[in-house]
N, C-alpha and C. Protein backbone atom coordinates (compact mmCIF):
# COMPACT_ATOMS: atom_id res chain seq x y z
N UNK A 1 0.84 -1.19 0.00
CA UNK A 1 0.00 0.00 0.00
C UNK A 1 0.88 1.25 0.00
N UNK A 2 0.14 2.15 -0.60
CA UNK A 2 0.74 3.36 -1.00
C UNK A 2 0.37 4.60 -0.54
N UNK A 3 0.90 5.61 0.28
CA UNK A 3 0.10 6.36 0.60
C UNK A 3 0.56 7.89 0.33
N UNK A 4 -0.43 8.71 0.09
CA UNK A 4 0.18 10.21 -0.54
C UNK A 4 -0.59 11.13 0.10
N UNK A 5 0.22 12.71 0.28
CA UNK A 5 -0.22 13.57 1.14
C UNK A 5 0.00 14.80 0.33
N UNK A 6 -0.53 15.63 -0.22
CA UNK A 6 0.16 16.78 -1.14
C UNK A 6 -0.74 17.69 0.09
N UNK A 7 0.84 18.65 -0.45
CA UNK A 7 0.25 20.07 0.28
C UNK A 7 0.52 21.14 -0.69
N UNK A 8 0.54 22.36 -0.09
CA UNK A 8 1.04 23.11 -0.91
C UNK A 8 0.15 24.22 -2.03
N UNK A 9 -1.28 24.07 -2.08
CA UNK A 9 -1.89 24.68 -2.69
C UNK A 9 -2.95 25.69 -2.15
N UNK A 10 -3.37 26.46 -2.96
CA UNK A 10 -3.78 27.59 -2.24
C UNK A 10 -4.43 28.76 -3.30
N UNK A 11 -4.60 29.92 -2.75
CA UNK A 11 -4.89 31.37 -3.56
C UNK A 11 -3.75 31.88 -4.16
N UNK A 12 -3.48 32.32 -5.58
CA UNK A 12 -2.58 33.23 -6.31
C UNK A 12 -3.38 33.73 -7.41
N UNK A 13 -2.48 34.80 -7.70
CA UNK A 13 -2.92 35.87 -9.44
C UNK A 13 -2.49 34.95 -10.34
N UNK A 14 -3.18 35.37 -11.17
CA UNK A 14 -2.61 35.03 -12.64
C UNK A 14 -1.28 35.30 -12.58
N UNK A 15 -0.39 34.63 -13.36
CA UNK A 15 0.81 34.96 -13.86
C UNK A 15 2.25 34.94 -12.55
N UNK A 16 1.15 34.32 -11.48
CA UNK A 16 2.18 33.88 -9.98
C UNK A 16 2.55 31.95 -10.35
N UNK A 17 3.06 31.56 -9.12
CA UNK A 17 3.79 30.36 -8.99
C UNK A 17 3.22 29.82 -7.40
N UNK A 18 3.00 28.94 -7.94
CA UNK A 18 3.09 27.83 -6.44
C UNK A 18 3.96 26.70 -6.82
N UNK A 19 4.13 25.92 -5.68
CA UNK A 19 4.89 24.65 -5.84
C UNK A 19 4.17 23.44 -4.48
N UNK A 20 3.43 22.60 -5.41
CA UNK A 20 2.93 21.73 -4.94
C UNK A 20 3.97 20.40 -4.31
N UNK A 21 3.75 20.26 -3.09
CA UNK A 21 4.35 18.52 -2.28
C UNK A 21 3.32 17.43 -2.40
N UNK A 22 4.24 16.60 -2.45
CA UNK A 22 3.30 15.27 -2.12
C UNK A 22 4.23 14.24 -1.66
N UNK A 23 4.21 14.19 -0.44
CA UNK A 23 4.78 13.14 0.33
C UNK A 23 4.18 11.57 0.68
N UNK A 24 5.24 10.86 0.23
CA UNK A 24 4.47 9.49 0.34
C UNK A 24 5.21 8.20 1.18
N UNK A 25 4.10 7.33 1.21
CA UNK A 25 4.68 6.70 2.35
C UNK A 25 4.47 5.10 1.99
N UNK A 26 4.77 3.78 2.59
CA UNK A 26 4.73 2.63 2.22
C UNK A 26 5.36 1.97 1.61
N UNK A 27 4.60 1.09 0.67
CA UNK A 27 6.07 0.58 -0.20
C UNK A 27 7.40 1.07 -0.34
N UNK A 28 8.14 0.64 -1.09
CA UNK A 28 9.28 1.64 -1.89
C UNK A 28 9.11 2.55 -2.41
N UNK A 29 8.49 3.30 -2.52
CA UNK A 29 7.27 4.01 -3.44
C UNK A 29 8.67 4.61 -4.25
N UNK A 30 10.31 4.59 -4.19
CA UNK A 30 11.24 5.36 -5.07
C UNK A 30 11.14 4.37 -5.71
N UNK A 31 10.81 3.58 -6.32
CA UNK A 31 10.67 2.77 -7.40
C UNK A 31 9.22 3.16 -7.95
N UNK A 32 8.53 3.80 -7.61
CA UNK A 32 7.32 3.68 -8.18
C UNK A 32 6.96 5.51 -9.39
N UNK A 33 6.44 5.22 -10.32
CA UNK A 33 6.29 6.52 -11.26
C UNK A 33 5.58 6.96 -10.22
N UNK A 34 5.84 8.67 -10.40
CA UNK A 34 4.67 9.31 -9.75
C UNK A 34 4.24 10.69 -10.45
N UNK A 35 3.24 11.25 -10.50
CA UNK A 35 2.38 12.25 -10.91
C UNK A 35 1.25 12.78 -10.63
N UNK A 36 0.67 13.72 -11.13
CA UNK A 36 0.00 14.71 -10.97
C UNK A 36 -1.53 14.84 -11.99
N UNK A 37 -2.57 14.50 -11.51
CA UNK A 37 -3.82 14.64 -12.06
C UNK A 37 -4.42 16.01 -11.48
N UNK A 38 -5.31 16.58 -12.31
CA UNK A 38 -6.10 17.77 -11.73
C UNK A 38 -7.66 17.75 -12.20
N UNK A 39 -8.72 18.06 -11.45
CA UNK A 39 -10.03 18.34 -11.38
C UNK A 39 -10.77 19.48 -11.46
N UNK A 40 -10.88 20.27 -12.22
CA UNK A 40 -11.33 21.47 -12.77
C UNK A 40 -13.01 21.33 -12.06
N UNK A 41 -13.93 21.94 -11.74
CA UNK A 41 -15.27 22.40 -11.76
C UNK A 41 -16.08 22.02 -12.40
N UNK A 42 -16.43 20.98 -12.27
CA UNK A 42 -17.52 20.23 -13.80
C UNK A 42 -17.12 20.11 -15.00
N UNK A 43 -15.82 19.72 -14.36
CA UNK A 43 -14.65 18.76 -15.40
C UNK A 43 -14.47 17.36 -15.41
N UNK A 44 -13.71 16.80 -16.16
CA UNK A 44 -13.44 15.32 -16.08
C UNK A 44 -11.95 15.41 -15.33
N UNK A 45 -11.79 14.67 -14.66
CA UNK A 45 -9.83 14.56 -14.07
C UNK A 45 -9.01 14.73 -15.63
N UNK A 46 -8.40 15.39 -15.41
CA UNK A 46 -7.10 15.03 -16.58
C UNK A 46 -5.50 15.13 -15.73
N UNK A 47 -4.88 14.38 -16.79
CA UNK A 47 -3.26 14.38 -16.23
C UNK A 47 -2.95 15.61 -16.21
N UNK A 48 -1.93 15.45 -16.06
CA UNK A 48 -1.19 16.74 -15.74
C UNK A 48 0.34 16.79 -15.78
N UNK A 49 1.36 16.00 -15.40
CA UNK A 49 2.29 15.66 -15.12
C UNK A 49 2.72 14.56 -14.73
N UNK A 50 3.42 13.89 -15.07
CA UNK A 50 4.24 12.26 -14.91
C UNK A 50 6.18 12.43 -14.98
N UNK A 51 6.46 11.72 -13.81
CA UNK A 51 7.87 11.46 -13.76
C UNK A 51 7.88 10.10 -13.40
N UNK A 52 9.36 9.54 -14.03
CA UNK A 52 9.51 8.19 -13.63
C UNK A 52 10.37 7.73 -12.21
N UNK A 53 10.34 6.92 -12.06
CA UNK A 53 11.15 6.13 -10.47
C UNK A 53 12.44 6.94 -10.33
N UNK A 54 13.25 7.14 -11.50
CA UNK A 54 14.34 7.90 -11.43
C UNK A 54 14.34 9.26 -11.66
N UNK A 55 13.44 9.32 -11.85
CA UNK A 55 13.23 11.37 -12.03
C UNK A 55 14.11 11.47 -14.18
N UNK A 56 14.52 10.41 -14.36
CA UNK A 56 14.75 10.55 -15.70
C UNK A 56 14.23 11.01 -16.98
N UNK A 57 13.04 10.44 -16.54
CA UNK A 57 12.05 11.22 -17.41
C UNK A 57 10.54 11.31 -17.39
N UNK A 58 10.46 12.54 -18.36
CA UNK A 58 9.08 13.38 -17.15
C UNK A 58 8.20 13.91 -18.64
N UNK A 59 6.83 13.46 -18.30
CA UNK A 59 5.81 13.88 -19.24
C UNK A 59 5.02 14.90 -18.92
N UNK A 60 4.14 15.65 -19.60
CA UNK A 60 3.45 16.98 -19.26
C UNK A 60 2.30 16.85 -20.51
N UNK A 61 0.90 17.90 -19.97
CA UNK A 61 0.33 18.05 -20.73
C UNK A 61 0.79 19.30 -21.79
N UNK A 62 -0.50 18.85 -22.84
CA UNK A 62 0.22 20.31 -23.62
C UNK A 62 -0.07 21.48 -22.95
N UNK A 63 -0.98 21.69 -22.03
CA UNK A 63 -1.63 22.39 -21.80
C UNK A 63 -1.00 23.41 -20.66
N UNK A 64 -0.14 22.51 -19.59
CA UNK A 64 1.00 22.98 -18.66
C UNK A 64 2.70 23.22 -19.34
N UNK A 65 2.94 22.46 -20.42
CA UNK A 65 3.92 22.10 -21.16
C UNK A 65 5.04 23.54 -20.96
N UNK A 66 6.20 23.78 -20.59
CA UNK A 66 6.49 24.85 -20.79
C UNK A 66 6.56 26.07 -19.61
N UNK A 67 5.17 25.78 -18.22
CA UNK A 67 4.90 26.22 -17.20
C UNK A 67 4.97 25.59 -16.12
N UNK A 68 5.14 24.47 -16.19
CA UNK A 68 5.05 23.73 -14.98
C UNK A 68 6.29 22.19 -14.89
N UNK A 69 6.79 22.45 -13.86
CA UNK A 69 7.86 21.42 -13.94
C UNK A 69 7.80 20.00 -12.42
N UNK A 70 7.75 18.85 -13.44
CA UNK A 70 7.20 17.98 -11.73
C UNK A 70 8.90 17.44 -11.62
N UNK A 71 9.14 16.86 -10.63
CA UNK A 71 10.47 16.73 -10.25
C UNK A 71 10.14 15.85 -8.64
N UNK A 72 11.35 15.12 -8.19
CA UNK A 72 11.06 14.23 -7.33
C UNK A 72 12.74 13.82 -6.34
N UNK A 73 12.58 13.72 -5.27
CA UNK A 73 13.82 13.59 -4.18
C UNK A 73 13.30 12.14 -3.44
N UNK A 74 13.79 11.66 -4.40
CA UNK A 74 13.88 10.09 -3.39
C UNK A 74 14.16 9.60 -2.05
N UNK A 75 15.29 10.75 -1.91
CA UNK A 75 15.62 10.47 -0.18
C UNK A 75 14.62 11.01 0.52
N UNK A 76 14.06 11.86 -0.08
CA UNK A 76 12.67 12.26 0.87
C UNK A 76 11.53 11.67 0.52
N UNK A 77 11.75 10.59 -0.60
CA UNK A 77 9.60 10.13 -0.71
C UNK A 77 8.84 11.16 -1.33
N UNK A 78 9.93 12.14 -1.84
CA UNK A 78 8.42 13.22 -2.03
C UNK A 78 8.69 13.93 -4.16
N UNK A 79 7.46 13.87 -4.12
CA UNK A 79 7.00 14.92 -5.08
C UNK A 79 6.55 15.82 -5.74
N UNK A 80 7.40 16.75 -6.59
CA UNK A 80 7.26 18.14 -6.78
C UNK A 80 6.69 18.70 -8.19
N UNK A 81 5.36 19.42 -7.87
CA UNK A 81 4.91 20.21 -9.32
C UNK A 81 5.42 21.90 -9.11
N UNK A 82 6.35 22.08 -9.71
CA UNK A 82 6.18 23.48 -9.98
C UNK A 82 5.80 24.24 -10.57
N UNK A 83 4.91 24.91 -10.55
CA UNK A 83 3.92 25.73 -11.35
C UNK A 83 4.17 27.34 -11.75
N UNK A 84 4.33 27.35 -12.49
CA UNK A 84 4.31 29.40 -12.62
C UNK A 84 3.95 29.80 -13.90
N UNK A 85 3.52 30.94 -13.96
CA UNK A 85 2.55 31.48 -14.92
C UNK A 85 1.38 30.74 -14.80
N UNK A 86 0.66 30.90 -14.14
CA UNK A 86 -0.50 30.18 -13.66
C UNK A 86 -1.46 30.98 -14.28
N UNK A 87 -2.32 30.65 -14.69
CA UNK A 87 -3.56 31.19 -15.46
C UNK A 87 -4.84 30.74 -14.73
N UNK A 88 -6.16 31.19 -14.96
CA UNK A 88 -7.32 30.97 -14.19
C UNK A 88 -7.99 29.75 -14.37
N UNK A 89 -7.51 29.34 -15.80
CA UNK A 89 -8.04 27.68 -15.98
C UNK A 89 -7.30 26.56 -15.58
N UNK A 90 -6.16 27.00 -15.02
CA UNK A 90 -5.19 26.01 -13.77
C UNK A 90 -6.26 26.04 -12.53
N UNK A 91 -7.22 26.25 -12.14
CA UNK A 91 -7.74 26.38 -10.98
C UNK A 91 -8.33 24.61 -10.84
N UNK A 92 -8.34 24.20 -10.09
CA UNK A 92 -8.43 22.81 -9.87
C UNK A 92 -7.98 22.49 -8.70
N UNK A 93 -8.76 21.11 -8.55
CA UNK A 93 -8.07 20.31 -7.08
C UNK A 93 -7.00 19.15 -7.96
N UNK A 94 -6.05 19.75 -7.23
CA UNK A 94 -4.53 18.78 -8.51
C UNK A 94 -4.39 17.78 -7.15
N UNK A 95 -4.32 16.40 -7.36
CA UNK A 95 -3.78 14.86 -6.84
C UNK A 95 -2.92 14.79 -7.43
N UNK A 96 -2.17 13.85 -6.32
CA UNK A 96 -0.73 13.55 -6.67
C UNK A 96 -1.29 11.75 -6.49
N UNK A 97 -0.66 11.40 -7.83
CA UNK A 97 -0.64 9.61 -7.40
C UNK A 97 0.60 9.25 -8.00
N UNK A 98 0.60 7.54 -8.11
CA UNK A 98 1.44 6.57 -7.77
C UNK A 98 1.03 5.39 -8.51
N UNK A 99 2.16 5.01 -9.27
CA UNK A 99 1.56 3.59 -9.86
C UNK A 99 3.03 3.11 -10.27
N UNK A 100 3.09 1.66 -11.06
CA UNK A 100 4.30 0.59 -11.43
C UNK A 100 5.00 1.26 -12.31
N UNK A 101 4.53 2.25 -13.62
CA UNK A 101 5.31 2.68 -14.63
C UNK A 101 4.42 3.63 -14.80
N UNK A 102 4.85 5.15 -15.42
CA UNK A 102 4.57 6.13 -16.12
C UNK A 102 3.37 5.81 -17.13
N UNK A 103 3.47 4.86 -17.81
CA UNK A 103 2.26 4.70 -18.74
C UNK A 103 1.64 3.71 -18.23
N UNK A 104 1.37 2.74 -17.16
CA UNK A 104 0.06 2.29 -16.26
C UNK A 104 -0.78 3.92 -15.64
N UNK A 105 0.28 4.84 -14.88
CA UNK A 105 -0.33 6.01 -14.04
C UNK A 105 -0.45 6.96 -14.80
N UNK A 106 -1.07 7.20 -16.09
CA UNK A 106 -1.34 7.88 -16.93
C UNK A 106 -2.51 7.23 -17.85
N UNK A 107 -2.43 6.04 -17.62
CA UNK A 107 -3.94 5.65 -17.95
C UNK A 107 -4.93 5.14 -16.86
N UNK A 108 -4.58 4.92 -15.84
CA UNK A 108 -5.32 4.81 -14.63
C UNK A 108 -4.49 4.69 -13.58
N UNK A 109 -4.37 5.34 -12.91
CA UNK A 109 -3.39 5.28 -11.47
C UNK A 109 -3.99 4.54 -10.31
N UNK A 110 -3.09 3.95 -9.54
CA UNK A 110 -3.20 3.01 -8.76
C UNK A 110 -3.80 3.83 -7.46
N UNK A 111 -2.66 4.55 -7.06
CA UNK A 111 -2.70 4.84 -5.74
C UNK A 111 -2.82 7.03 -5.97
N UNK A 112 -4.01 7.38 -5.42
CA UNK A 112 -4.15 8.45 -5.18
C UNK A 112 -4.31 9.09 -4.15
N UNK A 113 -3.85 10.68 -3.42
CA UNK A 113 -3.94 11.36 -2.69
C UNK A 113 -5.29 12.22 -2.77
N UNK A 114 -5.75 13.04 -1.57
CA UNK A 114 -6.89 13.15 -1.07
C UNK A 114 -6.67 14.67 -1.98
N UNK A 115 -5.70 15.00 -2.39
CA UNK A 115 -5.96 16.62 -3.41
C UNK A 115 -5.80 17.69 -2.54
N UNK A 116 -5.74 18.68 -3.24
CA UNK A 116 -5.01 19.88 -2.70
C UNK A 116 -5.70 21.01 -3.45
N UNK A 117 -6.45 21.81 -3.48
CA UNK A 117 -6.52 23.16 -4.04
C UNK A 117 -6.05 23.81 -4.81
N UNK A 118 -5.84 24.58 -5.68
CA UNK A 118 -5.57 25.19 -6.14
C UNK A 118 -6.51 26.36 -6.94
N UNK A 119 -6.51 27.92 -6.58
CA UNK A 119 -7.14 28.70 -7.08
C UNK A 119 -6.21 29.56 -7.52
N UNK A 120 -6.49 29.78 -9.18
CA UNK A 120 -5.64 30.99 -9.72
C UNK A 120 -6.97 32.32 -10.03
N UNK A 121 -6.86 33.41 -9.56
CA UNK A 121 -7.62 35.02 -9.32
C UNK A 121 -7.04 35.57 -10.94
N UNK A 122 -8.13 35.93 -11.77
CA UNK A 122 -7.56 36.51 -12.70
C UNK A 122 -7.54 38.16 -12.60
């Protein structure tokens, strides 16, 4: 079992930065891909960001592509979205999950966190 805790989200302007945590716990979980889904307002979930076990390599939507960077410290269990230039349709509750490989947790993720906020003020 896998367990995830993101913090880190909150109120900003347009065109500010946050940087989302998600600390996890259980398994090995540094062997495990981890990333970033988000939930818009009478939206469907979409991805958002994917890194692999080694932080080697890292997928993005087109949509963050360019603004947002996920990144990961093994000795700590934890994982990082950095966000800037944030726009008002970034507003969402962004989860951080966990699964065997980058392309299992990008088509359905195993293990998800309870979400975190995020409001961008235009």
């Amino acid at each position: 079992q896998v367990q995830l805790v993101e913090s880190g989200g909150g109120l900003v302007q347009a065109g500010g930065s946050l940087r989302l945590s998600c600390a996890s716990s259980g398994r090995t979980v540094s062997s495990y891909a981890m990333g970033w889904f988000r939930q818009a307002p009478g939206k469907e979930r979409e991805f958002v960001a994917a890194i692999n076990w080694s932080g080697g390599n890292t997928y993005y939507a087109d949509s963050v592509k360019g603004r947002f960077a996920i990144s990961r410290d093994n000795a700590k269990n934890t994982v990082y979205l950095q966000m800037n230039s944030l726009k008002p349709e970034d507003t969402a509750v962004y989860y951080c999950t966990a699964d065997t490989t980058t392309w299992n947790l990008r088509r359905n993720a195993v293990y998800w966190g309870q979400g975190t906020q995020v409001t961008v003020s235009s």
